[in-house]
Protein backbone atom coordinates (compact mmCIF):
# COMPACT_ATOMS: atom_id res chain seq x y z
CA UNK A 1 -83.91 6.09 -244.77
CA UNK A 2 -84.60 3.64 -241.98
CA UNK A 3 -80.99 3.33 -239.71
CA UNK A 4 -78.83 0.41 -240.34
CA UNK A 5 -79.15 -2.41 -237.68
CA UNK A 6 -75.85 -1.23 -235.89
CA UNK A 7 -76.29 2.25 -235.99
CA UNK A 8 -80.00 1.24 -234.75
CA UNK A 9 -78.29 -0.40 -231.98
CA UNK A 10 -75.97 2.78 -230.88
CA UNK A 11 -79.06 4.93 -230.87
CA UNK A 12 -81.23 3.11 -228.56
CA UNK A 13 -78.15 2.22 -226.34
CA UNK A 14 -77.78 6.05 -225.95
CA UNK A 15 -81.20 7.02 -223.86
CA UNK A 16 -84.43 5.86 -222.21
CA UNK A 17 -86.95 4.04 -224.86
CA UNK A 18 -90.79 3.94 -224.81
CA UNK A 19 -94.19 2.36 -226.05
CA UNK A 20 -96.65 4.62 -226.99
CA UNK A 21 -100.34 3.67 -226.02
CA UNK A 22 -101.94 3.31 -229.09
CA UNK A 23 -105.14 5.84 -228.97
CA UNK A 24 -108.78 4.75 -229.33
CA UNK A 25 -112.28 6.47 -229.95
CA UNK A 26 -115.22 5.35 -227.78
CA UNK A 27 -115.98 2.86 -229.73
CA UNK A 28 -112.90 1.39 -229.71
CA UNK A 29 -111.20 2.28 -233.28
CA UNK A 30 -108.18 3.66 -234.29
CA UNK A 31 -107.93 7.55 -233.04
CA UNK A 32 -105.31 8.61 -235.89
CA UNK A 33 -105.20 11.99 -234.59
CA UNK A 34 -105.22 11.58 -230.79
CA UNK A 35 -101.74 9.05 -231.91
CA UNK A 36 -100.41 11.67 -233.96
CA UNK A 37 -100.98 14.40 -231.34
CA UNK A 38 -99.04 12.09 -228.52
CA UNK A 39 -96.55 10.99 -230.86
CA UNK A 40 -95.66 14.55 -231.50
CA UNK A 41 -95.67 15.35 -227.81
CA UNK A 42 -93.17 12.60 -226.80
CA UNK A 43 -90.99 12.87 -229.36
CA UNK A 44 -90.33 16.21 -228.42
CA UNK A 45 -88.62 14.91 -225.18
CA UNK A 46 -84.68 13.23 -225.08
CA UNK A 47 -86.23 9.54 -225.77
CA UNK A 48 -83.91 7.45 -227.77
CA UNK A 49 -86.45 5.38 -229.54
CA UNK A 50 -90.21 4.82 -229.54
CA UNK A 51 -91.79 1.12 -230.09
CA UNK A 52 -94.99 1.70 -232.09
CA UNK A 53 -97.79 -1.14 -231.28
CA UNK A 54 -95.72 -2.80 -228.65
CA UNK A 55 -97.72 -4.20 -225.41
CA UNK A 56 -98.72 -0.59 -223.66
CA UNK A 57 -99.35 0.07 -227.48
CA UNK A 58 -101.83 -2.63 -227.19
CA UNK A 59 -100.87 -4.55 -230.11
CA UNK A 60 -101.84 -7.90 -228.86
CA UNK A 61 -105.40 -6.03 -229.37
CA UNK A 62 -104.56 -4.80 -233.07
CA UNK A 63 -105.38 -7.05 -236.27
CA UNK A 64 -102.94 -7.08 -238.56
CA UNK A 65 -103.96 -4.24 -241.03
CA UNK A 66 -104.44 -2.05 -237.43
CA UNK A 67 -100.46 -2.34 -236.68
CA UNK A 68 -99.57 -1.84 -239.94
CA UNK A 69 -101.36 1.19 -240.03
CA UNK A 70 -100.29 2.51 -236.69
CA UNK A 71 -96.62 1.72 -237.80
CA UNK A 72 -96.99 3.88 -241.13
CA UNK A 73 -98.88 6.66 -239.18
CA UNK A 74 -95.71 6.52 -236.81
CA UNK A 75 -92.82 6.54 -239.28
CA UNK A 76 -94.71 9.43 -240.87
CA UNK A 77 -95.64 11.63 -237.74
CA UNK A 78 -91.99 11.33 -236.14
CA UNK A 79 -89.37 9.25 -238.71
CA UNK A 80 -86.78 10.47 -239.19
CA UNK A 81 -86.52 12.63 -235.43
CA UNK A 82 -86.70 9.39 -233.11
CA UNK A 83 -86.30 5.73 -234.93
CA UNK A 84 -89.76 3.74 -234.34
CA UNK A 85 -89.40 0.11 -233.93
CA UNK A 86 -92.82 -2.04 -234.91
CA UNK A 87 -93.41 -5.53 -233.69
CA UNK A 88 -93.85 -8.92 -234.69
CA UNK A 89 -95.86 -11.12 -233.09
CA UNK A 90 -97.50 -14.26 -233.26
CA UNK A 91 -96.60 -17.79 -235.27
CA UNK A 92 -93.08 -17.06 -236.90
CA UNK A 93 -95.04 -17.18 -240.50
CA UNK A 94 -96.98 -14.20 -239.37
CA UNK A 95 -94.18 -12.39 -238.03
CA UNK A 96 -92.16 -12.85 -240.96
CA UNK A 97 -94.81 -11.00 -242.80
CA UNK A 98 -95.20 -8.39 -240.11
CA UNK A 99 -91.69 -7.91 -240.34
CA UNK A 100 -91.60 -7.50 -244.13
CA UNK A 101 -94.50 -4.80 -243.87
CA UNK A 102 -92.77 -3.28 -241.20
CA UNK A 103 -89.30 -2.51 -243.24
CA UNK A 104 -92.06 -1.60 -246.17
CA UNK A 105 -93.67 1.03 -244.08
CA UNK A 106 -90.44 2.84 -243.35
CA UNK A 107 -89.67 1.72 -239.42
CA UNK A 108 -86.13 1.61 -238.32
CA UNK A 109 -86.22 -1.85 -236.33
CA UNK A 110 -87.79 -4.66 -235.16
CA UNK A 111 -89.41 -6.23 -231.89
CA UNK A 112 -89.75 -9.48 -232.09
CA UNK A 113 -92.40 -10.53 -229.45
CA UNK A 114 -92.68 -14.38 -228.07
CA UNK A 115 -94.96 -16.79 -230.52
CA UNK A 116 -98.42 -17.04 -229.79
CA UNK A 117 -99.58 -19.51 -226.87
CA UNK A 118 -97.38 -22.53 -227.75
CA UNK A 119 -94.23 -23.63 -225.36
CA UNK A 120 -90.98 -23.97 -227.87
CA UNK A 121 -87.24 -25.27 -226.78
CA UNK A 122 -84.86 -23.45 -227.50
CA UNK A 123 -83.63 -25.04 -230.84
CA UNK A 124 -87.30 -23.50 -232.12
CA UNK A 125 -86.80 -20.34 -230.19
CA UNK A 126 -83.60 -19.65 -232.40
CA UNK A 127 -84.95 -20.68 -235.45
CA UNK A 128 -87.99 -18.46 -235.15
CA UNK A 129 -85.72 -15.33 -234.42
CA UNK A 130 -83.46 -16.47 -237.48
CA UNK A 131 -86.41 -16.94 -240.12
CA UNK A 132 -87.47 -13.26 -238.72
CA UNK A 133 -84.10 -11.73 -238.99
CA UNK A 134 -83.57 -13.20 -242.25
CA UNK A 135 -86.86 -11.78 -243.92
CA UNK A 136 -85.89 -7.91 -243.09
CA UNK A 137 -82.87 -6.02 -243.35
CA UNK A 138 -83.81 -3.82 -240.36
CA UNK A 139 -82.10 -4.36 -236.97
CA UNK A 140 -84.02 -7.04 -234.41
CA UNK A 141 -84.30 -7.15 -230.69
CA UNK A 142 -85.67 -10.52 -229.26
CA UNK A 143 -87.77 -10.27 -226.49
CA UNK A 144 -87.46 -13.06 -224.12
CA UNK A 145 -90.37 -13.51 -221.59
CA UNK A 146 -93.66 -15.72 -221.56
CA UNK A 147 -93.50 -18.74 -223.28
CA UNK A 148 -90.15 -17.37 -225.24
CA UNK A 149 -87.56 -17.20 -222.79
CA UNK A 150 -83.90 -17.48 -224.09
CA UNK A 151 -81.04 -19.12 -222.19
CA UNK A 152 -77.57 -18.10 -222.93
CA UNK A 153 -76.97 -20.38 -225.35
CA UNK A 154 -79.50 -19.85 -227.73
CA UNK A 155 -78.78 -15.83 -227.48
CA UNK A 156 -75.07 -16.57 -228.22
CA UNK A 157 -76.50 -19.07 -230.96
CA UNK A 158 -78.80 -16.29 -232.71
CA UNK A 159 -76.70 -13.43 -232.66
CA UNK A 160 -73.78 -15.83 -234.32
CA UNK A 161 -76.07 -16.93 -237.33
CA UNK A 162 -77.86 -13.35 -237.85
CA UNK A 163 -76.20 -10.35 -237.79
CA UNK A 164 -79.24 -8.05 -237.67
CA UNK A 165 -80.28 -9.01 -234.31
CA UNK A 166 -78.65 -6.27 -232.57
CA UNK A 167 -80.45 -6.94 -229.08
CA UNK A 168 -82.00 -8.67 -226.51
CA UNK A 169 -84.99 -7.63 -224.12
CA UNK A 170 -85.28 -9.11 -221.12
CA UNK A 171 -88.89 -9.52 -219.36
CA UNK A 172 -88.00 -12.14 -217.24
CA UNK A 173 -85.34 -10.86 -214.65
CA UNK A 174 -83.40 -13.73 -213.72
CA UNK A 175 -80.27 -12.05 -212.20
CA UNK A 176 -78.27 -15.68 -212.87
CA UNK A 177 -79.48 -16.22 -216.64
CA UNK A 178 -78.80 -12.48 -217.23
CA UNK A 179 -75.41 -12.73 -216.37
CA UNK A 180 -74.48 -16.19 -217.49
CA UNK A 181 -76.15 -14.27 -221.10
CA UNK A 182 -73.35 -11.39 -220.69
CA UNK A 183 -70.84 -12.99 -220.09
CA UNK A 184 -71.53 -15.32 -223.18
CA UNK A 185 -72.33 -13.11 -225.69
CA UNK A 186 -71.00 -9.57 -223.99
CA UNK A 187 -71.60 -6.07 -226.49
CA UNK A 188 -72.26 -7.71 -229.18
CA UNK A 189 -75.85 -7.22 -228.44
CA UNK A 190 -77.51 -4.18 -226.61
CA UNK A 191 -79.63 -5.26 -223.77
CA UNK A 192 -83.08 -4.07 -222.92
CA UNK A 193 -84.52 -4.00 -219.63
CA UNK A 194 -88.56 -4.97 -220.42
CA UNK A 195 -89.86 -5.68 -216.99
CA UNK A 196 -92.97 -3.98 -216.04
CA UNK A 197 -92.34 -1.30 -214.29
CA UNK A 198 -89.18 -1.54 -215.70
CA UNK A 199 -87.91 1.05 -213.35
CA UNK A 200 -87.95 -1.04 -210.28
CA UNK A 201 -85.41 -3.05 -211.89
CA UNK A 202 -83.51 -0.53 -213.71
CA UNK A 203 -80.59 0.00 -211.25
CA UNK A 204 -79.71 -3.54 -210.39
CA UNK A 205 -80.10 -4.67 -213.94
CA UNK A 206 -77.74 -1.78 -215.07
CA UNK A 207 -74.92 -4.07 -212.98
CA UNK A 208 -75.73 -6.91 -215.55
CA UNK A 209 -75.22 -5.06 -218.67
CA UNK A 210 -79.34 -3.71 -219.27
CA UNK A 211 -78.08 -0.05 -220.33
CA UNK A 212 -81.55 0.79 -221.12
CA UNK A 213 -84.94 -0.21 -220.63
CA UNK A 214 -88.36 0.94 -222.10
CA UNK A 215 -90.29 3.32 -219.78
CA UNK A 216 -94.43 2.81 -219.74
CA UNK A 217 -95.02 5.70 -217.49
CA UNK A 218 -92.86 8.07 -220.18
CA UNK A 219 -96.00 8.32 -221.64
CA UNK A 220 -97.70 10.52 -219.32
CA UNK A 221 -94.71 11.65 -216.42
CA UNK A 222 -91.70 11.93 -219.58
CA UNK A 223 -90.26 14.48 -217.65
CA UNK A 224 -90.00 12.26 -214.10
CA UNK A 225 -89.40 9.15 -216.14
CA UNK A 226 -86.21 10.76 -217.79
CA UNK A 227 -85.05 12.25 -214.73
CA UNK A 228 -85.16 8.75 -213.08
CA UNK A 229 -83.42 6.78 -215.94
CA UNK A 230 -80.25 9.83 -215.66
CA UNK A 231 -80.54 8.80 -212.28
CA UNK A 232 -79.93 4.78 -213.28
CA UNK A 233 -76.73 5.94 -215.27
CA UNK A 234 -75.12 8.06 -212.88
CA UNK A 235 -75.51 5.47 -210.23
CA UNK A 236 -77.08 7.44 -207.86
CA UNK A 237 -78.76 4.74 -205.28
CA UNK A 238 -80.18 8.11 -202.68
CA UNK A 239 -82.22 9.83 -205.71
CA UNK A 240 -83.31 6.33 -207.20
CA UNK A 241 -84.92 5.00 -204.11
CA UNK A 242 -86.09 8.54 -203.64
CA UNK A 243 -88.27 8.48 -206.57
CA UNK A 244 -88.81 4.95 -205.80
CA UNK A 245 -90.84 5.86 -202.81
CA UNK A 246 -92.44 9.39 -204.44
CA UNK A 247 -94.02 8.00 -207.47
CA UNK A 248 -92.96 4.18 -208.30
CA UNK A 249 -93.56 2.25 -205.68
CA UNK A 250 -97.08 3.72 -205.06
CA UNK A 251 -97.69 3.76 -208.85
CA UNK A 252 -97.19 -0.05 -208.75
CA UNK A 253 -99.44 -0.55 -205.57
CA UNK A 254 -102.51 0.84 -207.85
CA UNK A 255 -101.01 -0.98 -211.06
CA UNK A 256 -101.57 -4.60 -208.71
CA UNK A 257 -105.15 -3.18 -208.21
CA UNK A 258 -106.33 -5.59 -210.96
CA UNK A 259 -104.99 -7.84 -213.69
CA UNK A 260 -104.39 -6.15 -216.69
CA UNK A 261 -103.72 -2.83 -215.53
CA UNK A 262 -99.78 -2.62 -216.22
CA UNK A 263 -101.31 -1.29 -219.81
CA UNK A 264 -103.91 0.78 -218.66
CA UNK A 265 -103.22 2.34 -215.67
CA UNK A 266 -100.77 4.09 -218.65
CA UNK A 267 -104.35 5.61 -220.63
CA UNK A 268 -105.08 6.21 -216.94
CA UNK A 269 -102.41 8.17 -216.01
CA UNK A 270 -103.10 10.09 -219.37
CA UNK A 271 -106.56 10.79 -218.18
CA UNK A 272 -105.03 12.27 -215.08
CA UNK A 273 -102.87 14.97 -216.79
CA UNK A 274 -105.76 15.65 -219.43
CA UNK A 275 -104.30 13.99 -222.16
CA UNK A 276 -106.99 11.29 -222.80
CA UNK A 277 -106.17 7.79 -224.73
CA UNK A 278 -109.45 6.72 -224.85
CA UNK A 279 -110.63 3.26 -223.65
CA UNK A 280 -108.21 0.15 -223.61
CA UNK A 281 -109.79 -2.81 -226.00
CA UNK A 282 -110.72 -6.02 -223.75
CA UNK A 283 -109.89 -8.13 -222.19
CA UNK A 284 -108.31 -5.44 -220.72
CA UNK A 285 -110.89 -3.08 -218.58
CA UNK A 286 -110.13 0.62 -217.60
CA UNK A 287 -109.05 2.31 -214.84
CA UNK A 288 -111.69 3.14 -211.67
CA UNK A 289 -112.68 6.41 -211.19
CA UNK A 290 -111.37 6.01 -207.58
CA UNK A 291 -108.17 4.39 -209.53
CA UNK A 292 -107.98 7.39 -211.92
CA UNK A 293 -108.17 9.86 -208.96
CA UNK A 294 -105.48 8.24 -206.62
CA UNK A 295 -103.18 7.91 -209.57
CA UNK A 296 -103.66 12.13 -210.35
CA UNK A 297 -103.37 12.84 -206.58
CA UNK A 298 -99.78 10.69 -206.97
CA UNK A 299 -98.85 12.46 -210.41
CA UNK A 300 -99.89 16.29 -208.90
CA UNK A 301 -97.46 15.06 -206.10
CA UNK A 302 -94.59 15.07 -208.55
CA UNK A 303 -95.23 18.13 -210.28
């Protein structure tokens, strides 16, 4: 049985989160087995919940029938052992129905990602996380970045009218909005840090009530990336920056190589430990060779 909303929300408060990339064959379908196989291997790590067909999951890639599928494939390989959250996306009529087949297919939760292309105010912004929130009984985070970014008021407004939004990701960082939203609308929502790399902004955002945040490179490093949010929690500034300078920092400066690459420099980093992804799906474009090797010369640096 999928977890209630609040429960939902005490589980992901409790550890790091993550979005599985979303495997591909050659020629770019669906590799059902590779996803299984890295499903399998992450969930055997201390990861608090796993967002199937999120952004590193590629989902803005997926049709519709493709993230319903990877959802189900999900909730069966690892349901049960870590609570998988699917997303809905686009025009709030098609995430409605996204979110309907997600609670169908067994998931435990809900990401509600910005509308597609158009600008909304906020009275639309709240409306479009209510109509979603009322179609599902399964707990919803709203993800505020892009063209969907929440002020305070509209997060207080939202949580008051539905009580199955249980949290808010942030992918915007504004330290002043961030704490105007706390202070409005305190615990009653769990906050998640969604920056990319959301590790850079993990400790200062902890200040600001961001508990937890989802980790990209857990999909290849899980054993650094874990190690850096205990870290975060304990506080510990010297071994923060310290892994700051041995992996992130120099991580990011190939990430900013290109556009696009926040997503696959993740399949890259895969390729680097011999754990292949396959390609990403364009408009996105893979990973260098030269890319591919600096990124395993910074990954055998870490162990």
């Amino acid at each position: 049985m999928p977890l209630a909303p609040d429960e939902l929300a005490h589980q992901l408060g409790t550890g790091l989160l993550s979005f599985p990339v979303t495997h591909f064959t050659p020629d770019l379908a669906f590799d059902e087995a590779g996803y299984r196989d890295h499903l399998s291997w992450l969930s055997g790590y201390d990861v608090a919940g796993l967002f199937a067909a999120g952004g590193t999951g590629e989902g803005f890639s997926l049709r519709t029938e493709e993230i319903d599928t990877v959802v189900r494939v999900a909730v069966d390989e690892i349901g049960g052992r870590v609570p998988v959250l699917a997303p809905a996306t686009g025009g709030t009529a098609v995430a409605v129905a996204q979110a309907k087949a997600a609670e169908a297919a067994g998931a435990d939760g809900i990401l509600l990602f910005p509308p597609y292309l158009t600008e909304a105010g906020q009275r639309g912004l709240v409306e479009h996380i209510s109509a979603v929130c009322r179609s599902t009984n399964l707990g919803v985070i709203a993800y505020s970045r892009a063209n969907a970014i929440l002020g305070d008021l509209a997060v207080a407004e939202a949580a008051d009218r539905n009580r199955n939004l249980i949290g808010l990701k942030d992918g915007v960082g504004n330290i002043e909005e961030m704490t105007r939203t706390y202070a409005r609308v305190g615990d009653r929502l769990l906050y998640v840090g969604g920056l990319p790399t959301a590790e850079t902004f993990a400790l200062p955002l902890l200040q600001l009530g961001v508990t937890t945040y989802s980790s990209a490179i857990f999909n290849f490093v899980p054993e650094f990336a874990i190690g850096f949010y205990e870290d975060v929690r304990r506080q510990d500034r010297d071994a923060v920056y310290r892994r700051l300078n041995d992996f992130v920092l120099p991580y990011l400066d190939i990430r900013d190589r290109e556009r696009g690459y926040a997503v696959s420099i993740i399949k890259g980093g895969l390729a680097a430990i011999g754990r292949p992804a396959g390609p990403v799906r364009p408009p996105l474009t893979d990973l260098t060779e030269q890319d591919v090797s600096d990124l395993k010369i910074l990954v055998d640096k870490i162990g």
